[in-house]
C-alpha atoms as a PDB file:
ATOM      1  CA  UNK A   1      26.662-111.768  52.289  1.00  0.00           C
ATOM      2  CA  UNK A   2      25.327-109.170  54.723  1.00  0.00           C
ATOM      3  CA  UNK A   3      28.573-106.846  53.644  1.00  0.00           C
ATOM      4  CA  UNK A   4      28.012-107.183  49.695  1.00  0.00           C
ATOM      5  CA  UNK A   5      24.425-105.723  50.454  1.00  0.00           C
ATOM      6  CA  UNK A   6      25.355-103.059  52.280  1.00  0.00           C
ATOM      7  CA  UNK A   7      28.225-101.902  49.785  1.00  0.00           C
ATOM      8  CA  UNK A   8      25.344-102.322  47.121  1.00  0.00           C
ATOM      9  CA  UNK A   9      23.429-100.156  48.638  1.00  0.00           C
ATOM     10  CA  UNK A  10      25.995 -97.645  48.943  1.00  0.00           C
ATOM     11  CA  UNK A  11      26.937 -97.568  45.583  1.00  0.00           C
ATOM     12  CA  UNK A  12      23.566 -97.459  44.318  1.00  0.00           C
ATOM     13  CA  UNK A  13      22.993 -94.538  46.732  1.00  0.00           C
ATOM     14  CA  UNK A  14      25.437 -92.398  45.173  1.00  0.00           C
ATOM     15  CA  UNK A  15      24.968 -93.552  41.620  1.00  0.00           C
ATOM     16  CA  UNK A  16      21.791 -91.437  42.391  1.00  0.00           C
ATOM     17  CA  UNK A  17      23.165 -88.709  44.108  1.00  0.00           C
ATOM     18  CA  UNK A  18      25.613 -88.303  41.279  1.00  0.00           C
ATOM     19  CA  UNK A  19      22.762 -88.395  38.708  1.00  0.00           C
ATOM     20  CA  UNK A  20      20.455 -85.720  40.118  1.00  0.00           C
ATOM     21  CA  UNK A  21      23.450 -84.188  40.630  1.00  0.00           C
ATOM     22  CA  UNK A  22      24.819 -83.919  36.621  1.00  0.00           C
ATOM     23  CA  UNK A  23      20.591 -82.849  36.127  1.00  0.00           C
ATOM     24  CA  UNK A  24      20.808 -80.053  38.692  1.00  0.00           C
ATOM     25  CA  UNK A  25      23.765 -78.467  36.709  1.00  0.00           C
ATOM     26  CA  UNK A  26      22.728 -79.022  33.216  1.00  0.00           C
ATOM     27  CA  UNK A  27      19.250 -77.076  34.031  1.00  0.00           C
ATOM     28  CA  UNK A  28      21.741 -74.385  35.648  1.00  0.00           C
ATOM     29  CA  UNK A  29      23.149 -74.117  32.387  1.00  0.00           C
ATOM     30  CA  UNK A  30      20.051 -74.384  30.064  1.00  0.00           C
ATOM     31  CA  UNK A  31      18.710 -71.671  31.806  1.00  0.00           C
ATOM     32  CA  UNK A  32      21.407 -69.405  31.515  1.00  0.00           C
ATOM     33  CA  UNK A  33      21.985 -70.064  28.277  1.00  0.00           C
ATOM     34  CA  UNK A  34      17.768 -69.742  27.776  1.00  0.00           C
ATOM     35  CA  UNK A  35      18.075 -66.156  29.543  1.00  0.00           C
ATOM     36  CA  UNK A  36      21.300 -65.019  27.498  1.00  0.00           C
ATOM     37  CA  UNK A  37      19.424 -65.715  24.121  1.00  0.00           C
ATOM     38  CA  UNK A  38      16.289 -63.608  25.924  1.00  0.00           C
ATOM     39  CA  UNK A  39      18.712 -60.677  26.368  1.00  0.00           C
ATOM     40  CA  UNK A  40      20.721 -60.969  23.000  1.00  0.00           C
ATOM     41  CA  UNK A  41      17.059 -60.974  21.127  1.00  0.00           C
ATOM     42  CA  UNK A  42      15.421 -57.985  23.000  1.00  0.00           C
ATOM     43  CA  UNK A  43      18.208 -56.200  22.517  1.00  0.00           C
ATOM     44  CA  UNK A  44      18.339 -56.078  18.889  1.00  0.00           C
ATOM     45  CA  UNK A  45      14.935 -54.946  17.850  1.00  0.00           C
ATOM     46  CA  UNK A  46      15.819 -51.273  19.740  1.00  0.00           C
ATOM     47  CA  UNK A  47      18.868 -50.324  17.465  1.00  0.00           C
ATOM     48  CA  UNK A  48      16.605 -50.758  14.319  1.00  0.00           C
ATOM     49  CA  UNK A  49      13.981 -48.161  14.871  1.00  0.00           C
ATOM     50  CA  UNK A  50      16.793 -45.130  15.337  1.00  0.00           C
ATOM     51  CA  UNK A  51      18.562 -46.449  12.327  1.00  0.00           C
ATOM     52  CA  UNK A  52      15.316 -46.104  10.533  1.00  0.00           C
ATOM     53  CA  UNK A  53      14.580 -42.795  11.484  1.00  0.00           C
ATOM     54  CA  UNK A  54      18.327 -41.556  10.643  1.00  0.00           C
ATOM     55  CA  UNK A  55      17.790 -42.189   7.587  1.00  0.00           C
ATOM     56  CA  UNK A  56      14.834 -40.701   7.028  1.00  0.00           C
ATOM     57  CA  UNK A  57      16.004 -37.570   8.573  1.00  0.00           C
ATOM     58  CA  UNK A  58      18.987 -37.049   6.134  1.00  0.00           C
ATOM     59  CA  UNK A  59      16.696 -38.152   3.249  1.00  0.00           C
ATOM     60  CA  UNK A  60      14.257 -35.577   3.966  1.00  0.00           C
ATOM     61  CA  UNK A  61      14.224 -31.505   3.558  1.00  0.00           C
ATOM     62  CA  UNK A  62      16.208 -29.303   5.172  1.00  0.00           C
ATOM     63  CA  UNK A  63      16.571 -25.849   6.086  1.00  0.00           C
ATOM     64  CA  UNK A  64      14.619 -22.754   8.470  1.00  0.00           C
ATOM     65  CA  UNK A  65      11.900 -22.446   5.900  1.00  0.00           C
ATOM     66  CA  UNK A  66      10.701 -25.638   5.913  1.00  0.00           C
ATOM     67  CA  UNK A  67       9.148 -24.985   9.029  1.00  0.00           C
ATOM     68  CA  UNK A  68       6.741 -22.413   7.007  1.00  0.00           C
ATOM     69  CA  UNK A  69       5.607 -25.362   4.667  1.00  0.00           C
ATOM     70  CA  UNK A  70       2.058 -26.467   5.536  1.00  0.00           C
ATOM     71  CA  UNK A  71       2.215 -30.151   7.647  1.00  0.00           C
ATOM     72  CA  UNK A  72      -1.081 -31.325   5.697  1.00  0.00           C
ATOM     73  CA  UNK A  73      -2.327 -31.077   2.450  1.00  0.00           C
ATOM     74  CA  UNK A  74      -1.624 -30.231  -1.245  1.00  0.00           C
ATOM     75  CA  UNK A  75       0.967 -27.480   0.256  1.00  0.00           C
ATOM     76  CA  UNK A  76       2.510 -29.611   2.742  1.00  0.00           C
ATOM     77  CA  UNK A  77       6.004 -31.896   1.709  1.00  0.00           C
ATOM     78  CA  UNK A  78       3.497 -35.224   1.251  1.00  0.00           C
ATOM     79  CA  UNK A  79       1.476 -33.217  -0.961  1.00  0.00           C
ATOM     80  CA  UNK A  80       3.439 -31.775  -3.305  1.00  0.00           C
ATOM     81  CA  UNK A  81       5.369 -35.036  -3.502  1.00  0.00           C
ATOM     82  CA  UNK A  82       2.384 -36.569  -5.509  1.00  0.00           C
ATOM     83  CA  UNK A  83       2.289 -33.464  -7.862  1.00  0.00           C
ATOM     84  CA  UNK A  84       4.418 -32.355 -10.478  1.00  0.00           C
ATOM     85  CA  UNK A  85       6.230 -29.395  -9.543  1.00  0.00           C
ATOM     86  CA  UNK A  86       4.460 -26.390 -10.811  1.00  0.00           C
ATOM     87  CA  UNK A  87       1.011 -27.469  -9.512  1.00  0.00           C
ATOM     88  CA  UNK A  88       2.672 -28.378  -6.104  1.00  0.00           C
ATOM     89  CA  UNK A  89       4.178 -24.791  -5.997  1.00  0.00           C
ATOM     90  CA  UNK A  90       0.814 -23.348  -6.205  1.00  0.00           C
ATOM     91  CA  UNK A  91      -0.097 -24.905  -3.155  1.00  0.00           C
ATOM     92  CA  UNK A  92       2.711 -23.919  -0.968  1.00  0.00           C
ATOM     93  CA  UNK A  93       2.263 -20.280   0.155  1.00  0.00           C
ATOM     94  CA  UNK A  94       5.781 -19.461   0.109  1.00  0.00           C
ATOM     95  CA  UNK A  95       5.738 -19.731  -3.538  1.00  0.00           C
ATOM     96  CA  UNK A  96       2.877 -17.981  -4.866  1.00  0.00           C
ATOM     97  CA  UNK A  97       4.507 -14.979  -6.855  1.00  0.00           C
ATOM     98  CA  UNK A  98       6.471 -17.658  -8.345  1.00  0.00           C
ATOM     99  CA  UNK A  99       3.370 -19.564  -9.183  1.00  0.00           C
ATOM    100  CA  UNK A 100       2.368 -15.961 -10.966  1.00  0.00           C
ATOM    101  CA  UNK A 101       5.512 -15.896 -12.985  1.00  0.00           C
ATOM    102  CA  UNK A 102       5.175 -18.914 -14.394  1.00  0.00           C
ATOM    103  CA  UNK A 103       1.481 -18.793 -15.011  1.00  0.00           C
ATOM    104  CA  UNK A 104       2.355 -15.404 -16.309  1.00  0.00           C
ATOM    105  CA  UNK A 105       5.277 -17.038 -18.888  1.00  0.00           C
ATOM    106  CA  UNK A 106       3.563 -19.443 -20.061  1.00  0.00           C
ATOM    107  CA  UNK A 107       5.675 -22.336 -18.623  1.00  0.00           C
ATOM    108  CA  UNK A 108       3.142 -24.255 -16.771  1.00  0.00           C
ATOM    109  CA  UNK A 109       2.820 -27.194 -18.622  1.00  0.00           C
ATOM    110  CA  UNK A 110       6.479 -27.173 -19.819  1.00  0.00           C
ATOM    111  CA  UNK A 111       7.938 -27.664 -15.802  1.00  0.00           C
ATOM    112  CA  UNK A 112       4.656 -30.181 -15.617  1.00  0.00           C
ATOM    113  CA  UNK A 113       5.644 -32.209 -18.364  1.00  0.00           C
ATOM    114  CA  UNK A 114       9.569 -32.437 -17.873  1.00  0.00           C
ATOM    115  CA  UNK A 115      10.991 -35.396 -16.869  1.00  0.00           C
ATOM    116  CA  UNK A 116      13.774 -35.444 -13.682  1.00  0.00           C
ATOM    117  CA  UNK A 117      14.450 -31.213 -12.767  1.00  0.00           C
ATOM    118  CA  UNK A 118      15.866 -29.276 -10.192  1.00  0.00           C
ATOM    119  CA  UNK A 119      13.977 -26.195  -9.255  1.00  0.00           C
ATOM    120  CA  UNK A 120      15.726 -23.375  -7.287  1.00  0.00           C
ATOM    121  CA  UNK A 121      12.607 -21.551  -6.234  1.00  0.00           C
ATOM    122  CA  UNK A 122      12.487 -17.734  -4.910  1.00  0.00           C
ATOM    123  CA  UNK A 123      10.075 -17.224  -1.786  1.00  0.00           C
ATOM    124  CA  UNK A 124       7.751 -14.102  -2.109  1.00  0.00           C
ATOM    125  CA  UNK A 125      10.576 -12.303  -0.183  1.00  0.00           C
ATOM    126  CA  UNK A 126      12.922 -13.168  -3.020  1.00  0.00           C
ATOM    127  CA  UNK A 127      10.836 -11.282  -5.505  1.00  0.00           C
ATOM    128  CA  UNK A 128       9.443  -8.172  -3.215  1.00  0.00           C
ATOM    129  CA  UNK A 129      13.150  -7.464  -2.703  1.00  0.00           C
ATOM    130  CA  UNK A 130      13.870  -7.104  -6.365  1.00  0.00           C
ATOM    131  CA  UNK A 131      14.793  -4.002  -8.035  1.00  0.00           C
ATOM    132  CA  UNK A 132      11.050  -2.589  -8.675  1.00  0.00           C
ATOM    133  CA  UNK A 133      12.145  -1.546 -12.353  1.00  0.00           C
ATOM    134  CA  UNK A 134      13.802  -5.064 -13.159  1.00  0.00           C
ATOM    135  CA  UNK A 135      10.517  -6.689 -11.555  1.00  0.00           C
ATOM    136  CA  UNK A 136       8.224  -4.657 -13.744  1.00  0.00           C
ATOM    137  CA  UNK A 137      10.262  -5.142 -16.631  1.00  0.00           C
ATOM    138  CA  UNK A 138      10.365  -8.671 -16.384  1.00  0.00           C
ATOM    139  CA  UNK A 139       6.672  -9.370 -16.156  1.00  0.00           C
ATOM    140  CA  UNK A 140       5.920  -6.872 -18.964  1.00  0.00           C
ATOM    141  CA  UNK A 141       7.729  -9.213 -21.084  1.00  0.00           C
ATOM    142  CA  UNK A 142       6.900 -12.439 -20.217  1.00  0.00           C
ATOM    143  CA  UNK A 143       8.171 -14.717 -23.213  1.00  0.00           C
ATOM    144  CA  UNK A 144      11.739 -13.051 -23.495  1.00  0.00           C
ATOM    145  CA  UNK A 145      13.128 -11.177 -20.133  1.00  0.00           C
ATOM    146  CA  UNK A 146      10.445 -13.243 -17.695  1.00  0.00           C
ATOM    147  CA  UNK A 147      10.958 -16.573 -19.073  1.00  0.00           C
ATOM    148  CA  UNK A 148      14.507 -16.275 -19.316  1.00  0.00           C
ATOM    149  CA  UNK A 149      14.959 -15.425 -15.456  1.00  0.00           C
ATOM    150  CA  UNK A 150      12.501 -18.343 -14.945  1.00  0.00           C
ATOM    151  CA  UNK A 151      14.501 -21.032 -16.926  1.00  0.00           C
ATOM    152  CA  UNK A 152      17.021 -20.026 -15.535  1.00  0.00           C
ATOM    153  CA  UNK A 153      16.058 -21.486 -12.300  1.00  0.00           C
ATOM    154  CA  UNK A 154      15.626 -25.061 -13.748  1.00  0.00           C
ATOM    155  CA  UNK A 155      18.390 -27.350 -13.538  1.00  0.00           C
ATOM    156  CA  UNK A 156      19.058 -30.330 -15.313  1.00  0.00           C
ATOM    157  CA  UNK A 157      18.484 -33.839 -13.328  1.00  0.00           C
ATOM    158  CA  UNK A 158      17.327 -34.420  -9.842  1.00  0.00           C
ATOM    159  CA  UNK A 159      19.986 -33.226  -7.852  1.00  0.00           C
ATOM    160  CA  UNK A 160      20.410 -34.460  -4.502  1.00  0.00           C
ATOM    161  CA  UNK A 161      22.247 -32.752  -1.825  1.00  0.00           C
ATOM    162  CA  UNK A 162      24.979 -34.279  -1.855  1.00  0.00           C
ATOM    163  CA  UNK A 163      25.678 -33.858  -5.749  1.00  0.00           C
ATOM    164  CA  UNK A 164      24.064 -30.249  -5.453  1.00  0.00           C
ATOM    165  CA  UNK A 165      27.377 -28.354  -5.350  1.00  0.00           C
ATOM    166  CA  UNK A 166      29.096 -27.356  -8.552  1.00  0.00           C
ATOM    167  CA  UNK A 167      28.394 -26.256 -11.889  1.00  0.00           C
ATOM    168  CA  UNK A 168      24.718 -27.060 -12.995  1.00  0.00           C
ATOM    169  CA  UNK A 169      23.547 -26.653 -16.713  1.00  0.00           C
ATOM    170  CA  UNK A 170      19.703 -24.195 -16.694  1.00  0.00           C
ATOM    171  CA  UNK A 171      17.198 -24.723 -18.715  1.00  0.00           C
ATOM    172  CA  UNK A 172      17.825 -21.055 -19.902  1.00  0.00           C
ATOM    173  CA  UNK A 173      21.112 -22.564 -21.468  1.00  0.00           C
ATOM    174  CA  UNK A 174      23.294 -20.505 -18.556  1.00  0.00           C
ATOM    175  CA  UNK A 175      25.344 -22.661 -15.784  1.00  0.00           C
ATOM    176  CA  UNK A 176      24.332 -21.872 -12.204  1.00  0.00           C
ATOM    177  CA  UNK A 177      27.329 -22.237  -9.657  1.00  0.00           C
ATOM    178  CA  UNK A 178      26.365 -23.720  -6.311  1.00  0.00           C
ATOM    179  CA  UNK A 179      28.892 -23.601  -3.363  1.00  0.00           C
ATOM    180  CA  UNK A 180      28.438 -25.434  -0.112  1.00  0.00           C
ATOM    181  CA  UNK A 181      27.855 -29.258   1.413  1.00  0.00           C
ATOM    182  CA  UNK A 182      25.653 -30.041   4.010  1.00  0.00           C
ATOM    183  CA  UNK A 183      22.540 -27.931   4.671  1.00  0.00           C
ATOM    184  CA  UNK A 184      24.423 -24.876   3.823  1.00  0.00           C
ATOM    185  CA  UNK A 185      24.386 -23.634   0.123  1.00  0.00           C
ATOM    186  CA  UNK A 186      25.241 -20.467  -1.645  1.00  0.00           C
ATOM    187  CA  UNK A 187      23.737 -20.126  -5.195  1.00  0.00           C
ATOM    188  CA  UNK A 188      25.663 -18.066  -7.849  1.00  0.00           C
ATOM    189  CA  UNK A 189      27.179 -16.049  -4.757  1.00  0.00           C
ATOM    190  CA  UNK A 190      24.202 -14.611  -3.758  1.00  0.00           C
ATOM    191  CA  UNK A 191      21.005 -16.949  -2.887  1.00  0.00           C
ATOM    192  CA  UNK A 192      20.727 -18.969   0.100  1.00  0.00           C
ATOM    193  CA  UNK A 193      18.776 -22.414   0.287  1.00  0.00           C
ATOM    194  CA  UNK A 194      15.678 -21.928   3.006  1.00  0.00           C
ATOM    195  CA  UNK A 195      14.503 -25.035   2.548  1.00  0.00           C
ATOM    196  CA  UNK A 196      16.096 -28.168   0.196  1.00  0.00           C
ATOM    197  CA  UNK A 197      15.590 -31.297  -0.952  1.00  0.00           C
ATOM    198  CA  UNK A 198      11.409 -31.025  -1.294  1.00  0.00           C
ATOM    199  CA  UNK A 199      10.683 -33.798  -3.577  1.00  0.00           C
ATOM    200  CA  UNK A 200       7.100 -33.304  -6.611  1.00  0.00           C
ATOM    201  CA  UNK A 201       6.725 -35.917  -8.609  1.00  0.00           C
ATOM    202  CA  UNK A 202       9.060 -34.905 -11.183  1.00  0.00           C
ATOM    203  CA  UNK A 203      11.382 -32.346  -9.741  1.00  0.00           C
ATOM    204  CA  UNK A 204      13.757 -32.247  -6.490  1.00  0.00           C
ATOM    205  CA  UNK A 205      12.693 -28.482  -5.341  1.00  0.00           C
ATOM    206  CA  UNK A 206      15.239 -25.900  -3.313  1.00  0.00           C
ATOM    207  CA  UNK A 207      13.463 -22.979  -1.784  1.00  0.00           C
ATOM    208  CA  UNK A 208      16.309 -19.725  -2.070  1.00  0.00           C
ATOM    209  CA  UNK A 209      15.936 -16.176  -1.029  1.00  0.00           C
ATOM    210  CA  UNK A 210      16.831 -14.633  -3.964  1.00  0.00           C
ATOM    211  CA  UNK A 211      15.880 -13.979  -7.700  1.00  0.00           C
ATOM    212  CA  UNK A 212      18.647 -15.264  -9.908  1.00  0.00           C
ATOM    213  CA  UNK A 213      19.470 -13.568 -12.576  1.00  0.00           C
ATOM    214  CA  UNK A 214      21.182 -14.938 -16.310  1.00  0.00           C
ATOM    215  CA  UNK A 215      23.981 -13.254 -17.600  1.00  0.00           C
ATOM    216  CA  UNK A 216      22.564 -11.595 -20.577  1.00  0.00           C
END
């Protein structure tokens, strides 16, 4: 009788052991599985923000001159986004002999009031360095030489950068030929984009350093 207690006791004894045992190892494994979830989930979130800002960096403008455009304001990329394009020209200072042009032919309201343009638009630069007898010639006829040269310089559609080299259709009736991919574009041979891709409200705007000029 004294013997069947004993090996009672025994195997009660280890029925315990064996229990606390199998709970030891399970928390083992909870936990590791707790702190491999911890490290899957805080590793996530940091892949998202670069992706986000990727994106926005190819979506945005491009070029050495768009260092020259205002960072606040009516003037600055924000700005002119919320304007249609020839008032948010006026407010960029690179563009203010352009601004005159168009004032001067009449062609405010008509770049206002389009719907979806391209704009290939000459810096100051662009039209100091013209031939001072074309120049004058130009703005002393401002509905027939002027706004020809300005037309010209409007493209059908909003043309993104990656659709922005080819043959392009001008308001002027002429096709401008764009070469290039990238941030690197030649326009009809001779202008370079400064700065590309600046977005108005109704136009997708490319800054060049040169006056086109229709074939007559």
């Amino acid at each position: 009788m004294q013997l069947r207690n004993n090996r009672t006791i025994v195997l009660a004894a280890a029925g315990v052991t064996l229990a606390l045992s199998l709970t030891a190892c399970g928390g083992s494994s909870t936990s590791e599985t707790t702190a491999g979830a911890d490290t899957s989930s805080s590793a996530a979130p940091s892949s998202a923000p670069e992706t986000s800002e990727s994106m926005v960096a190819a979506d945005g403008p491009f070029g050495p001159a768009c260092s020259a455009v205002p960072a606040a304001g009516a003037g600055s990329f924000d700005g002119m986004a919320t304007a249609p394009v020839a008032s948010a020209a006026s407010a960029n200072p690179l563009l203010s002999t352009l601004v005159t042009a168009v004032t001067k032919a009449g062609l405010v309201d008509t770049l206002n009031s389009a719907k979806d343009i391209t704009v290939l638009a000459p810096t100051n630069d662009a039209f100091a360095a013209m031939d001072k007898a074309t120049m004058d010639k130009a703005m002393g006829d401002p509905k027939g030489l002027l706004t020809k040269v300005l037309t010209y310089h409007v493209l059908e559609g909003k043309i993104a950068p990656d659709q922005l080299a080819g043959s392009h259709k001008s308001l002027q009736g002429g096709s401008v030929t764009i070469e290039g991919s990238g941030e690197n574009f030649k326009v009809d041979g001779t202008a370079s984009v400064l700065c590309g891709n600046v977005q108005t409200a109704n136009a997708t705007v490319y800054i060049i350093d040169k006056v086109l000029m229709p074939k007559m």
